[in-house]
N, C-alpha and C. Protein backbone atom coordinates (compact mmCIF):
# COMPACT_ATOMS: atom_id res chain seq x y z
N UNK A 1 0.84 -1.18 0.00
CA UNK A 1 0.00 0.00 0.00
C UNK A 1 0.88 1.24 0.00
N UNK A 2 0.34 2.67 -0.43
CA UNK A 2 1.07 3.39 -0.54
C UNK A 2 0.83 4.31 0.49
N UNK A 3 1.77 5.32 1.19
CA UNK A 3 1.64 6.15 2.01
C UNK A 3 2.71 6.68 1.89
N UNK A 4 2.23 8.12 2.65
CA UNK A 4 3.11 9.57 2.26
C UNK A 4 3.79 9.98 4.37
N UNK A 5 5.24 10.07 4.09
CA UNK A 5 5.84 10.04 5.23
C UNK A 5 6.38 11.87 5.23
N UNK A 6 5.80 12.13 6.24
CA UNK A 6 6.50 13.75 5.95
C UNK A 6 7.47 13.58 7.64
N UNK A 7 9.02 13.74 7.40
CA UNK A 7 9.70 14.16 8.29
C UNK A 7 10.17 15.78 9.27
N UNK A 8 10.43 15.73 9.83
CA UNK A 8 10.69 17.31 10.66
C UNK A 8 11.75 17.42 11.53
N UNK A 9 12.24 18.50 11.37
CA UNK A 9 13.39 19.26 12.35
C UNK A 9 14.76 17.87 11.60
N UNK A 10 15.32 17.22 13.02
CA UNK A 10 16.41 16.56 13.07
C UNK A 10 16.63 15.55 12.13
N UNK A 11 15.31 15.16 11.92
CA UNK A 11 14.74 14.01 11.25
C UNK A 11 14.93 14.00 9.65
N UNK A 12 14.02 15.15 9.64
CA UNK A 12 14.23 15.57 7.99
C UNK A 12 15.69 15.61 8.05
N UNK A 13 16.50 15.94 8.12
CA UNK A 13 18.09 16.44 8.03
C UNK A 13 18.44 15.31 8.11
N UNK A 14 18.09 14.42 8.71
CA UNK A 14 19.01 12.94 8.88
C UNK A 14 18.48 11.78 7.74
N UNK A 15 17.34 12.12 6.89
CA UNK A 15 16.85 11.51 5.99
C UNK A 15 16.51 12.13 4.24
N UNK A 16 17.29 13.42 4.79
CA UNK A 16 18.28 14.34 3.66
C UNK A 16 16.17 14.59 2.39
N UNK A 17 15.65 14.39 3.56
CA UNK A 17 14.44 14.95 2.61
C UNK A 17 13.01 15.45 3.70
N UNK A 18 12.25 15.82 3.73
CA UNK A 18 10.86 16.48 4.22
C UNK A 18 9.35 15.38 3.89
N UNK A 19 9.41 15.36 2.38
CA UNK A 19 8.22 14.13 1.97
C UNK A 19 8.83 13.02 1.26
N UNK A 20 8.36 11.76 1.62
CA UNK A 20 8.71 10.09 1.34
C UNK A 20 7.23 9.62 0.70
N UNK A 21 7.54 9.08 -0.17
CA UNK A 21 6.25 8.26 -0.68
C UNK A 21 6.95 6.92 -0.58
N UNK A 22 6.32 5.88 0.45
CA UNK A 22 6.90 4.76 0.73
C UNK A 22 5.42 3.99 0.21
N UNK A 23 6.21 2.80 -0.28
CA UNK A 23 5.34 1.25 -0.33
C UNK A 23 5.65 0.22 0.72
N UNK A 24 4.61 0.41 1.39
CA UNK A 24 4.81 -0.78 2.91
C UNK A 24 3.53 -1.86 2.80
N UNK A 25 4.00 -2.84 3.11
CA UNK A 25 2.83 -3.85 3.18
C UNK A 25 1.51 -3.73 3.97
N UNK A 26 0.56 -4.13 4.26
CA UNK A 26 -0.93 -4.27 4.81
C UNK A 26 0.00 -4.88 6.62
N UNK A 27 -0.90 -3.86 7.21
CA UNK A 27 -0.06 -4.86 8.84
C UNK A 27 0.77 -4.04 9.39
N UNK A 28 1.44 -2.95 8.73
CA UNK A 28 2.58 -2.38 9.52
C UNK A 28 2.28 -1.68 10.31
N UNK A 29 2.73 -1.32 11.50
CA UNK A 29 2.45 -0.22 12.35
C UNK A 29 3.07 1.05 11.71
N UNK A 30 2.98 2.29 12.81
CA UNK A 30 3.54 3.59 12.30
C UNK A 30 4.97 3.75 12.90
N UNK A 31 4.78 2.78 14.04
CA UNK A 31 6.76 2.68 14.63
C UNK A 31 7.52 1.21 13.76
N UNK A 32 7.17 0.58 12.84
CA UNK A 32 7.57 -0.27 12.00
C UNK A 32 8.28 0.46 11.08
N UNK A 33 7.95 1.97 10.78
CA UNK A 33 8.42 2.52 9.38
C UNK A 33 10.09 2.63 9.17
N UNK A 34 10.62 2.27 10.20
CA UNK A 34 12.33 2.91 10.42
C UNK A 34 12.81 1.86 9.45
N UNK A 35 12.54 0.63 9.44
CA UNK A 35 13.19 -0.23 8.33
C UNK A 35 12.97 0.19 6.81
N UNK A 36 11.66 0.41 6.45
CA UNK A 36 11.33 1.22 5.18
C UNK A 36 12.09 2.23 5.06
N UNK A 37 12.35 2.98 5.67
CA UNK A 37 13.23 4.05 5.41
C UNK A 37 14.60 3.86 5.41
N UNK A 38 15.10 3.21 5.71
CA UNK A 38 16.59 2.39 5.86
C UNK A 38 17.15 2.82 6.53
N UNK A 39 16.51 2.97 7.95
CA UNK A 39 17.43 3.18 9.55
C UNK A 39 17.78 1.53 9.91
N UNK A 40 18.54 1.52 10.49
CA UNK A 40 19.17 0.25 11.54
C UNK A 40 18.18 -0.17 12.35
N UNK A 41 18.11 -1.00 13.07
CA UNK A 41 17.79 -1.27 14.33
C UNK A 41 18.11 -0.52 15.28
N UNK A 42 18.91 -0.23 15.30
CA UNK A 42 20.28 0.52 16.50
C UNK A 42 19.20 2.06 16.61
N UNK A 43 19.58 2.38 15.68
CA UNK A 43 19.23 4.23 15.28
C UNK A 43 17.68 4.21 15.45
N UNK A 44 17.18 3.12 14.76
CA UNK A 44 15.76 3.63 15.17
C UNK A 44 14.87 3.42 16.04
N UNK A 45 15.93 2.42 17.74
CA UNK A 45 15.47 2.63 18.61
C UNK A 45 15.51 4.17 19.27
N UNK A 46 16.60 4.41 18.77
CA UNK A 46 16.56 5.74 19.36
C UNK A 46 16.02 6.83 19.00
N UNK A 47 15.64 6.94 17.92
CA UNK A 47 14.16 7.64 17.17
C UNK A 47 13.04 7.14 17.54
N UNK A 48 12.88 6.25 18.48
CA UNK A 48 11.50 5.93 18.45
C UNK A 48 10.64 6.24 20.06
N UNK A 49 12.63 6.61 20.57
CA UNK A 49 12.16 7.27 22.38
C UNK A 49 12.01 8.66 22.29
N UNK A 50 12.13 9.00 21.20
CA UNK A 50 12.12 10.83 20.89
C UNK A 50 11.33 11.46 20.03
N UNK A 51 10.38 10.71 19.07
CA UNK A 51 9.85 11.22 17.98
C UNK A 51 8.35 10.82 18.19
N UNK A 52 7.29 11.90 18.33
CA UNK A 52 5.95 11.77 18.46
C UNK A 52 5.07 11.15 16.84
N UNK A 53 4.16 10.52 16.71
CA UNK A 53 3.74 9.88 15.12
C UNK A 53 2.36 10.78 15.52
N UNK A 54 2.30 11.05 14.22
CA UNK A 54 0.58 11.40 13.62
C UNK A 54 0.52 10.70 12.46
N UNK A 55 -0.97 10.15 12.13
CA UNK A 55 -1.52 10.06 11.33
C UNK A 55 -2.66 10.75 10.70
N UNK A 56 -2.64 11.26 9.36
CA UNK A 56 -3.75 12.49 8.95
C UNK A 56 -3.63 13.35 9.95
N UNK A 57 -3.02 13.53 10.72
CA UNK A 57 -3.25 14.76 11.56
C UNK A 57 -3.55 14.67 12.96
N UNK A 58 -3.68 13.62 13.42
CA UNK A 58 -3.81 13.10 14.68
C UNK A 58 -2.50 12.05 15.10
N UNK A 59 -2.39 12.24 16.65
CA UNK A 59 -1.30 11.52 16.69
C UNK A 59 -1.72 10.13 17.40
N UNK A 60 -0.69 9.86 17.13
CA UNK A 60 -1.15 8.39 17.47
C UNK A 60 0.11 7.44 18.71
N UNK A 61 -0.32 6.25 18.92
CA UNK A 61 0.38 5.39 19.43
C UNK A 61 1.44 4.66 18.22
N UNK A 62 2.68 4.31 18.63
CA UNK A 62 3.47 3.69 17.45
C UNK A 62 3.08 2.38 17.14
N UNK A 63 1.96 1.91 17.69
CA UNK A 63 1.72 0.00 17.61
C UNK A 63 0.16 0.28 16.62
N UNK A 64 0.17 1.72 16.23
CA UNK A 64 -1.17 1.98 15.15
C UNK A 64 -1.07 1.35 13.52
N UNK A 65 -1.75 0.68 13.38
CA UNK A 65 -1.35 -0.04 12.03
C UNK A 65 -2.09 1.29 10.96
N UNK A 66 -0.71 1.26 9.78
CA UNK A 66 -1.29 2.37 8.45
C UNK A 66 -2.14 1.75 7.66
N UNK A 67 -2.69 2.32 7.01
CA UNK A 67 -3.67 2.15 5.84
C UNK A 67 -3.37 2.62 4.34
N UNK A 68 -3.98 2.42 3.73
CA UNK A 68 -3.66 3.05 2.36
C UNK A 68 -3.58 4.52 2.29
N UNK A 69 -2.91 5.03 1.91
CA UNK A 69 -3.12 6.74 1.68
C UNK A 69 -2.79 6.98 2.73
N UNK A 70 -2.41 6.83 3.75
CA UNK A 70 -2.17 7.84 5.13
C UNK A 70 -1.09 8.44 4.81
N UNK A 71 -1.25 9.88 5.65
CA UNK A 71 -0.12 10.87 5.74
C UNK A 71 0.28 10.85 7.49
N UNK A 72 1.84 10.32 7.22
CA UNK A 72 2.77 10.00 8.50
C UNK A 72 3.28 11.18 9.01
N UNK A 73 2.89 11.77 9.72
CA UNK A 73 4.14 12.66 10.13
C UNK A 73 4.99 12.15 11.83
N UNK A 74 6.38 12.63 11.11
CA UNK A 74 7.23 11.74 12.44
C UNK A 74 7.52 13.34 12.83
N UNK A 75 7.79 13.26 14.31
CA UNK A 75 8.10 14.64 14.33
C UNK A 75 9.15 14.79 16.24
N UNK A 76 10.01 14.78 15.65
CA UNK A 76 10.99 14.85 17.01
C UNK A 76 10.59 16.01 17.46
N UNK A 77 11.66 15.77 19.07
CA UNK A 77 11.59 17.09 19.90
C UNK A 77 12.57 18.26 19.11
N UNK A 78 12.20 19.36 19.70
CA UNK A 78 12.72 20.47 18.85
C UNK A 78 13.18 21.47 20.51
N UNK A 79 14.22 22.21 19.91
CA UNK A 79 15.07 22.62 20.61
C UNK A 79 15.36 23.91 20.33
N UNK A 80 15.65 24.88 20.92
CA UNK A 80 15.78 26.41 20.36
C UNK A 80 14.90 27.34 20.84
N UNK A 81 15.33 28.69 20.67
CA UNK A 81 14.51 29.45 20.94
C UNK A 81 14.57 30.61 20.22
């Protein structure tokens, strides 16, 4: 199925882009996506103690399974002032 991954702040910068159009299978959760994107194991435990998920616009739990068409947004903590 297809779905649209929009990254932010640290994230985007570490995945050298903002919007992903990924093909993930039926079943995946929204904290499953780090392999699709080609993080490690390693790295994307540690993205996954820091980075809040929405789906369409609501956020969600990471054990939320996607659907067709959903828009992901991953969105770390942000820092600055």
């Amino acid at each position: 199925m297809q779905i649209t991954v929009y990254a932010f702040a640290t994230l985007r910068e570490r995945l050298n882009r903002s919007k992903i159009a990924l093909e993930v299978p039926q079943g995946v959760s929204v904290g499953s996506l780090w392999e699709y994107l080609g993080i490690d194991s390693q790295e994307s435990s540690r993205w996954s103690k820091q980075v809040l998920f929405a789906i369409n616009r609501e956020y969600v739990s990471s054990d939320t399974l996607l659907h067709e068409g959903d828009e992901v947004a991953l969105i770390p903590p942000v820092a600055g002032g």
